[in-house]
Structures are given as structure tokens and as C-alpha cells.
N, C-alpha and C. Protein backbone atom coordinates (compact mmCIF):
# COMPACT_ATOMS: atom_id res chain seq x y z
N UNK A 1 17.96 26.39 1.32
CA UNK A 1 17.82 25.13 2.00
C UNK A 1 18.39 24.02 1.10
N UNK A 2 18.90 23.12 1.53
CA UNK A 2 19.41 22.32 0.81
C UNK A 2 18.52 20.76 0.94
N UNK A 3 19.26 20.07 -0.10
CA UNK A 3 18.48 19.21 -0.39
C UNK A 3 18.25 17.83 1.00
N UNK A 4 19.31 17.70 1.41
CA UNK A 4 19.27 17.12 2.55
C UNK A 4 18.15 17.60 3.93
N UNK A 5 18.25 19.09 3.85
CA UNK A 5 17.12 19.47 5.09
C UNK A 5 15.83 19.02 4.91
N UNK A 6 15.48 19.42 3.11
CA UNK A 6 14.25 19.02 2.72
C UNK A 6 13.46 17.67 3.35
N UNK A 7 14.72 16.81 2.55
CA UNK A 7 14.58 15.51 2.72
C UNK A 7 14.21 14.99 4.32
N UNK A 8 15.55 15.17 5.30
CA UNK A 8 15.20 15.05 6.81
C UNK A 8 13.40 15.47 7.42
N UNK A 9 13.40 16.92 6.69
CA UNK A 9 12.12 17.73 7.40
C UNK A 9 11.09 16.43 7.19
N UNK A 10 10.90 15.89 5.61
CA UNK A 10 9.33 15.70 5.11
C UNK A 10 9.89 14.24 6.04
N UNK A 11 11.06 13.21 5.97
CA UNK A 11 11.14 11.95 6.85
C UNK A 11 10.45 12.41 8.40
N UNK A 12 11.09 13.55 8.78
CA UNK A 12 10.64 13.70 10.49
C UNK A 12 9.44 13.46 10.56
N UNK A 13 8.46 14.57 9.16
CA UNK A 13 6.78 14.90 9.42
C UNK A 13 6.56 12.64 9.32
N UNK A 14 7.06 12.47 8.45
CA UNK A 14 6.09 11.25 8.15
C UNK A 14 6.40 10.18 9.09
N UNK A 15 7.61 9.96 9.82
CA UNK A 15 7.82 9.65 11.26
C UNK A 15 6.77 9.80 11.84
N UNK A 16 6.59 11.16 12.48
CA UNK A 16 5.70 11.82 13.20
C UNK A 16 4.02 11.45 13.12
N UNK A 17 3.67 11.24 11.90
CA UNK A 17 2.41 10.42 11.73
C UNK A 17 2.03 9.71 11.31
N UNK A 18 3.35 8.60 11.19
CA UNK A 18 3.55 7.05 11.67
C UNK A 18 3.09 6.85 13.17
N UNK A 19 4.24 7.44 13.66
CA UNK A 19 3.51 7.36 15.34
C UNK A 19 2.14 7.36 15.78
N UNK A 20 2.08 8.70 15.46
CA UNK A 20 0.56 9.09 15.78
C UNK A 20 -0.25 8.20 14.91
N UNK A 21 -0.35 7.23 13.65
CA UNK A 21 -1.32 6.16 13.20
C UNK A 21 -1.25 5.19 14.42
N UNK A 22 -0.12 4.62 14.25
CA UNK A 22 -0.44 3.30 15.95
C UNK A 22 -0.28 3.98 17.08
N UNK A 23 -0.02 4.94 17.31
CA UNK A 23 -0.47 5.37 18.70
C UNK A 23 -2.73 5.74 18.99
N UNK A 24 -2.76 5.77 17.77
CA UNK A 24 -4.05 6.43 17.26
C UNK A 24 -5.13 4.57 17.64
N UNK A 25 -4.11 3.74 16.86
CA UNK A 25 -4.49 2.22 17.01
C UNK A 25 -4.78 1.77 18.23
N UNK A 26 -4.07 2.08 19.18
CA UNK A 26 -3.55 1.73 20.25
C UNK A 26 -4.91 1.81 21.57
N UNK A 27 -5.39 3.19 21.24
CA UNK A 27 -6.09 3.87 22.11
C UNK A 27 -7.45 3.25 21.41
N UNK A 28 -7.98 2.80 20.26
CA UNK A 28 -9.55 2.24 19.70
C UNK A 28 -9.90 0.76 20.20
N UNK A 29 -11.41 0.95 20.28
CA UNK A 29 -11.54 -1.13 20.51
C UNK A 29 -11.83 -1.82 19.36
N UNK A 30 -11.04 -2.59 19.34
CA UNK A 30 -10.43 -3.64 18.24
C UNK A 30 -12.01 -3.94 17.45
N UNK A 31 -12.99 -4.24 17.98
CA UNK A 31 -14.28 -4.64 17.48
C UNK A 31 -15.13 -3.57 17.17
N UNK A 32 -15.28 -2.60 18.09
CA UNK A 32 -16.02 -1.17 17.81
C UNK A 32 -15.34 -0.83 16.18
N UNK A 33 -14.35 -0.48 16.44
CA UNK A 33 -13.82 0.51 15.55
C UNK A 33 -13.12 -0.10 14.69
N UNK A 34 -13.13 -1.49 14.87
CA UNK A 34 -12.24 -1.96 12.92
C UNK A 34 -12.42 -1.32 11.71
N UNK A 35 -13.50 -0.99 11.13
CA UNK A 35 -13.11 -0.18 9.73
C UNK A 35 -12.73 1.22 10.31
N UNK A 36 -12.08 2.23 11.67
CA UNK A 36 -11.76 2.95 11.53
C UNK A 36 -9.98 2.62 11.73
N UNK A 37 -9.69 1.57 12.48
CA UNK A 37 -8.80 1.18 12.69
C UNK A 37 -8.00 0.86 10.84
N UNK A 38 -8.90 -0.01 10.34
CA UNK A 38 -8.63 -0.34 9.11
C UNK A 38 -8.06 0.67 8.17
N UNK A 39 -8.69 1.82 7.88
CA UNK A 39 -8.45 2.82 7.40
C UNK A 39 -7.11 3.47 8.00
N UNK A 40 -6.79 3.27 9.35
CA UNK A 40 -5.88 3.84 9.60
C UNK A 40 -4.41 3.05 9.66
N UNK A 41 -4.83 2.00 9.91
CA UNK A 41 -3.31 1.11 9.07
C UNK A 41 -3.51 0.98 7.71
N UNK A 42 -4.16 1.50 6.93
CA UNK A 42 -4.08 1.65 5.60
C UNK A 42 -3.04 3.17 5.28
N UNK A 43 -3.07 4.16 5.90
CA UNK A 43 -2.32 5.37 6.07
C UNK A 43 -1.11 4.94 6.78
N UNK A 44 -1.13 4.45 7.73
CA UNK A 44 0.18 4.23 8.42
C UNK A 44 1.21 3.22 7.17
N UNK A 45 0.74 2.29 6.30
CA UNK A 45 1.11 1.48 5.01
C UNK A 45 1.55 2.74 4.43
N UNK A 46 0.80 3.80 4.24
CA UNK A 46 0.85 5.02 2.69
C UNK A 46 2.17 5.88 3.91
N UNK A 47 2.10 5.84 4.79
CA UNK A 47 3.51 6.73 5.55
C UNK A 47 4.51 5.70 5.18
N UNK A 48 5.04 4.36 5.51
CA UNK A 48 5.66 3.23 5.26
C UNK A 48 6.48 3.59 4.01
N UNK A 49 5.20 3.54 3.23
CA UNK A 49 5.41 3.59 1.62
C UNK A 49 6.34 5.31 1.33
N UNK A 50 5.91 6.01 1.60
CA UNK A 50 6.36 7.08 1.88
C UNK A 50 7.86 7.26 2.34
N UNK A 51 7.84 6.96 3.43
CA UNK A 51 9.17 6.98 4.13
C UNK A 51 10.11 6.18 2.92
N UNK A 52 9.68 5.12 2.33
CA UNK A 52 10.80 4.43 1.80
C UNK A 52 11.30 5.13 0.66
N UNK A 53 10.41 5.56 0.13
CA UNK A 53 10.46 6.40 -1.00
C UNK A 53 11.71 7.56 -0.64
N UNK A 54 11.38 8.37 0.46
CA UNK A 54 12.48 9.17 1.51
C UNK A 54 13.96 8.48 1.50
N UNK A 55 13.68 7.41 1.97
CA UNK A 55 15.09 7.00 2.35
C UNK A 55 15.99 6.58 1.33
N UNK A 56 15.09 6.38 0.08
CA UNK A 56 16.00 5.92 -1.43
C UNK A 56 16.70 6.86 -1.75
N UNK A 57 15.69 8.25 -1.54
CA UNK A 57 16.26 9.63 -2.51
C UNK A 57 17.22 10.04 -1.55
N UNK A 58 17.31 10.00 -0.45
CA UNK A 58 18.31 10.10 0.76
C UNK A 58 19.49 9.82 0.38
N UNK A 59 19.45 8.47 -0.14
CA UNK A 59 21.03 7.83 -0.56
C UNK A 59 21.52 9.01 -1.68
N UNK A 60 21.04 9.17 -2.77
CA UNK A 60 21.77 10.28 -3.97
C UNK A 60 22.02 11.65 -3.37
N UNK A 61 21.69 12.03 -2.07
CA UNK A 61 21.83 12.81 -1.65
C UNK A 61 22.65 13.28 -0.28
């Protein structure tokens, strides 16, 4: 496997549950569930963070 597939695969996964964090947002009530909501744009930030990290090592590659 080369280094590029690697790279694509782990961007797709963290895509993938990017989505699923605000799609996850989307569906809670804003007042019920703020610290679960909270927690979960705190992960959707750590995918963000993630991805960018992806897309740097992307370029040398």
C-alpha cells in the first residue's frame, strides 16, 4: 500500500465522523443535551484538527 492510500483511507474515516459529529448535533435539543452536544463539537474540533494534520502530510506526498 502506498503512502498516498494510507493517507486518503484515514482522511475518508475522519470525513466520515466529521459528518456523523454534526449530523449527530443536528438530531439533539439544544437545551436538553448541551454538555452532550458540547462534548461532541469538542470531537468534531479533534476530527478538524486531525484532518489538517492529513492534509499537510498529503502535500510531501
Amino acid at each position: 500500500m502506498l503512502p498516498q492510500d494510507i493517507i486518503w483511507r484515514i482522511t475518508e474515516r475522519l470525513t466520515e465522523l466529521q459528518a456523523l459529529c454534526e449530523e449527530s448535533i443536528a438530531q439533539l435539543h439544544p437545551k436538553k443535551n448541551q454538555d452532550l452536544i458540547s462534548s461532541i463539537e469538542e470531537c468534531e474540533r479533534l476530527c478538524r484538527t486531525q484532518l489538517n494534520v492529513m492534509n499537510r502530510i498529503a502535500k510531501r506526498y
